[in-house]
PDB file of N, CA and C in Angstrom:
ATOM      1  N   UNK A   1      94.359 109.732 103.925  1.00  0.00           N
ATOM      2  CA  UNK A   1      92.948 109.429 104.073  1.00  0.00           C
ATOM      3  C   UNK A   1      92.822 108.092 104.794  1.00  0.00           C
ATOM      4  N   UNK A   2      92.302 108.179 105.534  1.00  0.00           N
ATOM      5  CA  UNK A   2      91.954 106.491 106.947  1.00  0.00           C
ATOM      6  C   UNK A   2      90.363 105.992 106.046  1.00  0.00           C
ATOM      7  N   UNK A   3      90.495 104.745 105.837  1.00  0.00           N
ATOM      8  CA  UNK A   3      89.147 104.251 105.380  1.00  0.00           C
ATOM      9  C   UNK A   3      89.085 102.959 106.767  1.00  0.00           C
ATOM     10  N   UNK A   4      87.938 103.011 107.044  1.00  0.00           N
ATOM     11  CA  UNK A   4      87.174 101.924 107.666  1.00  0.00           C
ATOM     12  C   UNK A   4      86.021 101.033 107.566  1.00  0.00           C
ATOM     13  N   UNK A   5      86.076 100.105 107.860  1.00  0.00           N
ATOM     14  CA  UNK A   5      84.633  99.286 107.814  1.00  0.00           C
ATOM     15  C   UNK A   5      83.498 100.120 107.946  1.00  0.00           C
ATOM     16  N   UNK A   6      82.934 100.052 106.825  1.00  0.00           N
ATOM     17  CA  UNK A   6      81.206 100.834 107.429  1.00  0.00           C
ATOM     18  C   UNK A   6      81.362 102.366 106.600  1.00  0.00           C
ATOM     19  N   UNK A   7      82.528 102.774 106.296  1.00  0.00           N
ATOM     20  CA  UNK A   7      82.545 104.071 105.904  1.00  0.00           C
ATOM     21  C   UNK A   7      82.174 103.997 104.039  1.00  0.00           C
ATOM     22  N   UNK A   8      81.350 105.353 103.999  1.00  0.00           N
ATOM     23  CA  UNK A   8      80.649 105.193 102.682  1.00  0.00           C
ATOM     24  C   UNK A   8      82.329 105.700 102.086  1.00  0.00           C
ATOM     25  N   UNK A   9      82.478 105.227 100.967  1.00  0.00           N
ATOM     26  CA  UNK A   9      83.561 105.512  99.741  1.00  0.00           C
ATOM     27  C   UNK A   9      83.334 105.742  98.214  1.00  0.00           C
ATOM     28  N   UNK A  10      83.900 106.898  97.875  1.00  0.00           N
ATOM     29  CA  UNK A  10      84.129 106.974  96.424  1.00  0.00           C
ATOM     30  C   UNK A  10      85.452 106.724  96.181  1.00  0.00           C
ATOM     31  N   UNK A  11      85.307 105.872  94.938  1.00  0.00           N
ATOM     32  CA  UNK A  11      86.505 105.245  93.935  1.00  0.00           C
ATOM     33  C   UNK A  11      86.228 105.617  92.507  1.00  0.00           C
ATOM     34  N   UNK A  12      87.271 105.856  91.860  1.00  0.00           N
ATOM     35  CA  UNK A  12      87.741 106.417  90.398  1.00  0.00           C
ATOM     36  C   UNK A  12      88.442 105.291  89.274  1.00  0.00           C
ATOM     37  N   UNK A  13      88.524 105.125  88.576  1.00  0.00           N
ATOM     38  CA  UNK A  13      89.461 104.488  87.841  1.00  0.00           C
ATOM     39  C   UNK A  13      88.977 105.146  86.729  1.00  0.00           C
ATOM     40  N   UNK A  14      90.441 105.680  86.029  1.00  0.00           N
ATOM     41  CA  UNK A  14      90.580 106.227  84.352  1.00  0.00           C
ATOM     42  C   UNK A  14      91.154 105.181  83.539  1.00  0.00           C
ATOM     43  N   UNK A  15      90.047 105.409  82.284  1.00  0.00           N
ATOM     44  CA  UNK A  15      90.764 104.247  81.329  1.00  0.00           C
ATOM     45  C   UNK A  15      90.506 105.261  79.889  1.00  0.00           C
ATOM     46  N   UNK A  16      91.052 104.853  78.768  1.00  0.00           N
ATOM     47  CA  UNK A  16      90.953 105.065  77.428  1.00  0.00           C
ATOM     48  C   UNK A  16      89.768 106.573  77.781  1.00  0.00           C
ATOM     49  N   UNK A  17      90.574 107.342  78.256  1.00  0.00           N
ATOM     50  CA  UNK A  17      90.054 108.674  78.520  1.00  0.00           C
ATOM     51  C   UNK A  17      88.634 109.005  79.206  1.00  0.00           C
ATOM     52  N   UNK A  18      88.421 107.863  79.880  1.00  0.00           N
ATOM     53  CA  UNK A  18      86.750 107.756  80.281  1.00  0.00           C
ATOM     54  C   UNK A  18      86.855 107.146  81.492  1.00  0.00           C
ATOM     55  N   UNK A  19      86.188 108.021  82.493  1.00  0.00           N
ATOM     56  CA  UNK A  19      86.495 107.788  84.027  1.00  0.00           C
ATOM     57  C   UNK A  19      84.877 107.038  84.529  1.00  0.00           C
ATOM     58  N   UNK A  20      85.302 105.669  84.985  1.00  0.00           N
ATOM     59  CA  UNK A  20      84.338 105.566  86.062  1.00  0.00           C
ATOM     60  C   UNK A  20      84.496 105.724  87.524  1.00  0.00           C
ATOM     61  N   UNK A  21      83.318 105.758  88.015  1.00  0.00           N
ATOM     62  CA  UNK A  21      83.179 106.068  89.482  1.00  0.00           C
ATOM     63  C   UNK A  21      82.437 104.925  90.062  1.00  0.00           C
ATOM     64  N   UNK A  22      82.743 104.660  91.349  1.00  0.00           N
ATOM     65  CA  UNK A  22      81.795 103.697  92.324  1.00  0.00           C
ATOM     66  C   UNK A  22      81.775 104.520  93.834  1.00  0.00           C
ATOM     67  N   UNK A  23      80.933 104.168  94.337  1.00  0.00           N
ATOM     68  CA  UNK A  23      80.461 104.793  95.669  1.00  0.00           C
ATOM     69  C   UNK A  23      79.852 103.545  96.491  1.00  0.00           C
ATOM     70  N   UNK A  24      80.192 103.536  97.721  1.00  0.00           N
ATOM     71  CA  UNK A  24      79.265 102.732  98.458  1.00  0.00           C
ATOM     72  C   UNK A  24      79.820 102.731 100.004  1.00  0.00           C
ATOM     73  N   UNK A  25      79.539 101.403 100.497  1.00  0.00           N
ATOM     74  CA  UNK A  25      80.116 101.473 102.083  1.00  0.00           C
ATOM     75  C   UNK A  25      81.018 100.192 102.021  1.00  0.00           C
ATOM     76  N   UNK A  26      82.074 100.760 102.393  1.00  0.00           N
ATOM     77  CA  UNK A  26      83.358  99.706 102.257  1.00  0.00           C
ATOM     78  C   UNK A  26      83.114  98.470 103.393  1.00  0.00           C
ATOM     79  N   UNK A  27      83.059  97.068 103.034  1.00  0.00           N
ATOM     80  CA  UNK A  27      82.670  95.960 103.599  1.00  0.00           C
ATOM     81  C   UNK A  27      84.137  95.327 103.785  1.00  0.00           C
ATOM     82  N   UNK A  28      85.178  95.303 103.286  1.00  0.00           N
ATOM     83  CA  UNK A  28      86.476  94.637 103.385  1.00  0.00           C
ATOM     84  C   UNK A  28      87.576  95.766 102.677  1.00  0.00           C
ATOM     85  N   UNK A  29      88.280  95.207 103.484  1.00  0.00           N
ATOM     86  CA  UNK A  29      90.205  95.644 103.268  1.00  0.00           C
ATOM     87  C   UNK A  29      91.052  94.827 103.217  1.00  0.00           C
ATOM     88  N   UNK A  30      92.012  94.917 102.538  1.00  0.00           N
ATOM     89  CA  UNK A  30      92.824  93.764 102.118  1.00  0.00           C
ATOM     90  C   UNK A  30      94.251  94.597 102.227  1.00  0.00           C
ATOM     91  N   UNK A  31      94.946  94.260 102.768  1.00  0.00           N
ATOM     92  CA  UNK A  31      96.392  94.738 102.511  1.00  0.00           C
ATOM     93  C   UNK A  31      97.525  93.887 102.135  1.00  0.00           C
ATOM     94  N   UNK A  32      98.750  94.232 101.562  1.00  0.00           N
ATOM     95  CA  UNK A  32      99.221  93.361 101.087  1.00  0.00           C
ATOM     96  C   UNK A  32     100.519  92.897 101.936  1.00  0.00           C
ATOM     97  N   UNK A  33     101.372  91.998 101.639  1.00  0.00           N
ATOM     98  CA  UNK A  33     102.874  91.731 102.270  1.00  0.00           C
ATOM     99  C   UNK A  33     103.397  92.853 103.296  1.00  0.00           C
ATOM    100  N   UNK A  34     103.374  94.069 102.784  1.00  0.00           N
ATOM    101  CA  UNK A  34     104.202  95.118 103.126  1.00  0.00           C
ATOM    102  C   UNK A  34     103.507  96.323 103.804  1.00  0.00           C
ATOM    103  N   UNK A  35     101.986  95.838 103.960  1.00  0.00           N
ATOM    104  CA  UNK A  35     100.500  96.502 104.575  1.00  0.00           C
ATOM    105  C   UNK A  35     100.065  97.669 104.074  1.00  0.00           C
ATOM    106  N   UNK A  36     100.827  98.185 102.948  1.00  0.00           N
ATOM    107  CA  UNK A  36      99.778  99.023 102.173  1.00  0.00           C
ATOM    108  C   UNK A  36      98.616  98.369 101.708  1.00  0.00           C
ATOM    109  N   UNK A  37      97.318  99.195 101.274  1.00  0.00           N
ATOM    110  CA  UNK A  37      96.402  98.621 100.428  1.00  0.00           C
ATOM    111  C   UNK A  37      96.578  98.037  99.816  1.00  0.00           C
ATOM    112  N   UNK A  38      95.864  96.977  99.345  1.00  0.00           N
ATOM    113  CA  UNK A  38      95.712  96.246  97.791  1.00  0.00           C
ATOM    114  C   UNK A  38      94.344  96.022  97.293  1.00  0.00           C
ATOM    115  N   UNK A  39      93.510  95.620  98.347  1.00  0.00           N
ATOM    116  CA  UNK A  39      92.057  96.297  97.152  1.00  0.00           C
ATOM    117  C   UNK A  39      90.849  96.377  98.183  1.00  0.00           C
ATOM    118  N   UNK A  40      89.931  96.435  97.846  1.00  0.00           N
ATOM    119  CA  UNK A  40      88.764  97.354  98.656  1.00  0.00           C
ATOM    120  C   UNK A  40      87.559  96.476  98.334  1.00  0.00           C
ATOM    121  N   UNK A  41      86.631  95.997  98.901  1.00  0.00           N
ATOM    122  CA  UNK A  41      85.507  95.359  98.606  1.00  0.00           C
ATOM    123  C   UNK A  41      84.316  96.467  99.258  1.00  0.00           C
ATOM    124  N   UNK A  42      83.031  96.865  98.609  1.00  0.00           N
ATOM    125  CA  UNK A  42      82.242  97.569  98.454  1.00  0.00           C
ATOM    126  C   UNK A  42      80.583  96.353  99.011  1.00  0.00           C
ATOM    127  N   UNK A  43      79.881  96.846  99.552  1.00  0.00           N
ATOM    128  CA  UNK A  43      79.243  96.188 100.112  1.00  0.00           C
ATOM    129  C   UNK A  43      77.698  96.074  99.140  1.00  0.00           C
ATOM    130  N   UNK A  44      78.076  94.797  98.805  1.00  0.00           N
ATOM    131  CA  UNK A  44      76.313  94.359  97.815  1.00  0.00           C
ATOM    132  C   UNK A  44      77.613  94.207  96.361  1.00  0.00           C
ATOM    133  N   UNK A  45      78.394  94.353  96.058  1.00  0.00           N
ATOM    134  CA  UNK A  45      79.080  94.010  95.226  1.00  0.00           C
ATOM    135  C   UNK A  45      80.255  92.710  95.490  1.00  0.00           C
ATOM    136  N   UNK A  46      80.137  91.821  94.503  1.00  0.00           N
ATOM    137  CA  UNK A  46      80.961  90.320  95.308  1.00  0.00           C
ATOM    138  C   UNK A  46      82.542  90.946  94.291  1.00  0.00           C
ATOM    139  N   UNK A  47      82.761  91.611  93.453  1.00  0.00           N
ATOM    140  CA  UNK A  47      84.352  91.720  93.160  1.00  0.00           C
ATOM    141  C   UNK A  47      84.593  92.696  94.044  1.00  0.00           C
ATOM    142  N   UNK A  48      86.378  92.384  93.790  1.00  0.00           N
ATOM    143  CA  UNK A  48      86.917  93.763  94.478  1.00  0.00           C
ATOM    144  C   UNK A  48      87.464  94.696  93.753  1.00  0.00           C
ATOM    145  N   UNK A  49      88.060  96.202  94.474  1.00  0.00           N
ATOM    146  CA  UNK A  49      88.668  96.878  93.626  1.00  0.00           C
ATOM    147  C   UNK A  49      90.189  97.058  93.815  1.00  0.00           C
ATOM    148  N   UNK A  50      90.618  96.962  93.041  1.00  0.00           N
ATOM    149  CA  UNK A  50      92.166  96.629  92.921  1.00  0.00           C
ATOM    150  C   UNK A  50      93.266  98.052  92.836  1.00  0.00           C
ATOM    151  N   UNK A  51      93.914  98.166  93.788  1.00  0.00           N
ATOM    152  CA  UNK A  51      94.300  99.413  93.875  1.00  0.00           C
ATOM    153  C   UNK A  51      95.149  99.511  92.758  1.00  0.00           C
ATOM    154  N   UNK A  52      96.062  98.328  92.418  1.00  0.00           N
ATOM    155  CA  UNK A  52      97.675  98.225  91.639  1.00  0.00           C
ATOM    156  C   UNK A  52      96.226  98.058  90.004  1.00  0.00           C
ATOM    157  N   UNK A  53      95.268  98.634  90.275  1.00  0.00           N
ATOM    158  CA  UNK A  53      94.722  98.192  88.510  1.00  0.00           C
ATOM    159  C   UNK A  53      93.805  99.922  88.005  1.00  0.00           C
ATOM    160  N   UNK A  54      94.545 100.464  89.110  1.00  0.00           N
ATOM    161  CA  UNK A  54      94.677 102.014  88.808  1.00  0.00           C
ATOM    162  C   UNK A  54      92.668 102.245  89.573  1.00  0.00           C
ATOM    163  N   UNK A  55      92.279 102.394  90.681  1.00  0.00           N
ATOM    164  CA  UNK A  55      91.337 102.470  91.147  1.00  0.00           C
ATOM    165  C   UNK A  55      92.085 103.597  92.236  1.00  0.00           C
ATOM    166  N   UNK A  56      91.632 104.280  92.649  1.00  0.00           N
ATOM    167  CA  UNK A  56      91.553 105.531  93.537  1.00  0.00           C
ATOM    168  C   UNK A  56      91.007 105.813  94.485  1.00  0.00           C
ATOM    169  N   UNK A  57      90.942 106.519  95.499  1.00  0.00           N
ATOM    170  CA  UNK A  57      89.846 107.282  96.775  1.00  0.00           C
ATOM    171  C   UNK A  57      90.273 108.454  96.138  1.00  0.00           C
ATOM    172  N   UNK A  58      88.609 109.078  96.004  1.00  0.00           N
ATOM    173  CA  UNK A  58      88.292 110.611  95.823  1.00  0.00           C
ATOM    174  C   UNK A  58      87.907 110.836  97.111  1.00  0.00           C
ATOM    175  N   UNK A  59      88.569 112.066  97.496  1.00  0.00           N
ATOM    176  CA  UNK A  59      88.617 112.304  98.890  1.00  0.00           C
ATOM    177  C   UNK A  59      87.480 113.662  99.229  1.00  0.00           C
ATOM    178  N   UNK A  60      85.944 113.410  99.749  1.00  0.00           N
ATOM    179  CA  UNK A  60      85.175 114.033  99.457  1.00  0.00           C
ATOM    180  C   UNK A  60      84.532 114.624 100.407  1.00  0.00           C
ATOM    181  N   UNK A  61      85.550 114.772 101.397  1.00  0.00           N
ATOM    182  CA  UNK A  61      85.803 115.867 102.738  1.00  0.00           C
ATOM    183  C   UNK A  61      85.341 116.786 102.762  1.00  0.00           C
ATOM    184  N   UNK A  62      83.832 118.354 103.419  1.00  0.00           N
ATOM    185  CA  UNK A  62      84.271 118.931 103.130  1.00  0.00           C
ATOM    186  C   UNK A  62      85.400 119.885 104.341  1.00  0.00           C
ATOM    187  N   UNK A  63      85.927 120.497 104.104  1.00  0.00           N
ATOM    188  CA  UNK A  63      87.036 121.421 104.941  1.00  0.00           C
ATOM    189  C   UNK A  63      85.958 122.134 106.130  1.00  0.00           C
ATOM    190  N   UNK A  64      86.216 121.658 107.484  1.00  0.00           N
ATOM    191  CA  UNK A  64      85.607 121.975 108.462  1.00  0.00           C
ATOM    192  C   UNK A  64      85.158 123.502 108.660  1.00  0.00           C
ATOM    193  N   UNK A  65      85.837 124.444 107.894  1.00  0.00           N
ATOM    194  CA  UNK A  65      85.798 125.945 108.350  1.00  0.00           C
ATOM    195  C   UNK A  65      85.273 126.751 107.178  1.00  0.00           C
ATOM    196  N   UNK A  66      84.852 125.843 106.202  1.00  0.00           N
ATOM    197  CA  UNK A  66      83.985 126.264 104.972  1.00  0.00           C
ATOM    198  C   UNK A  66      82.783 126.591 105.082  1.00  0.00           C
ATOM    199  N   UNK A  67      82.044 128.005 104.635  1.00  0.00           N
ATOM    200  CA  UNK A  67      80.994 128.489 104.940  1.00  0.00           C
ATOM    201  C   UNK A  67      79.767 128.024 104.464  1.00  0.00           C
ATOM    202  N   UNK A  68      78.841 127.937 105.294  1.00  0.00           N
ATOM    203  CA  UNK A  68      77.232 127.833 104.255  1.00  0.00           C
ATOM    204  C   UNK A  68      76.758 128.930 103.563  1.00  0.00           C
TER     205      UNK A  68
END
């Protein structure tokens, strides 16, 4: 999955059996030493989300050849 500046995103994180969700338009990327991800900043929100603190992309594509 390619994320970019400007692109709307859903994120997941499971905890003590209870999943939250966030959605928005990704404002920053951060990668780390080795240039994988490391966390995601969401735009109108000042924290970030931390990939290594179990946060996710739900990938909410739909499949180009799927019918109406």
């Amino acid at each position: 999955m390619n994320v970019f500046l400007g692109d709307v995103i859903h994120l997941a994180k499971e905890k003590d059996g209870k999943v939250t969700y966030v959605t928005g338009q990704c404002s920053g990327l951060v990668l780390d030493e080795r240039g994988d991800l490391d966390r995601v900043y969401i735009h109108g929100l000042d924290n970030a989300f931390w990939i290594s603190q179990g946060w996710k992309f739900i990938d909410t594509e739909e499949e180009e050849d799927a019918e109406i």
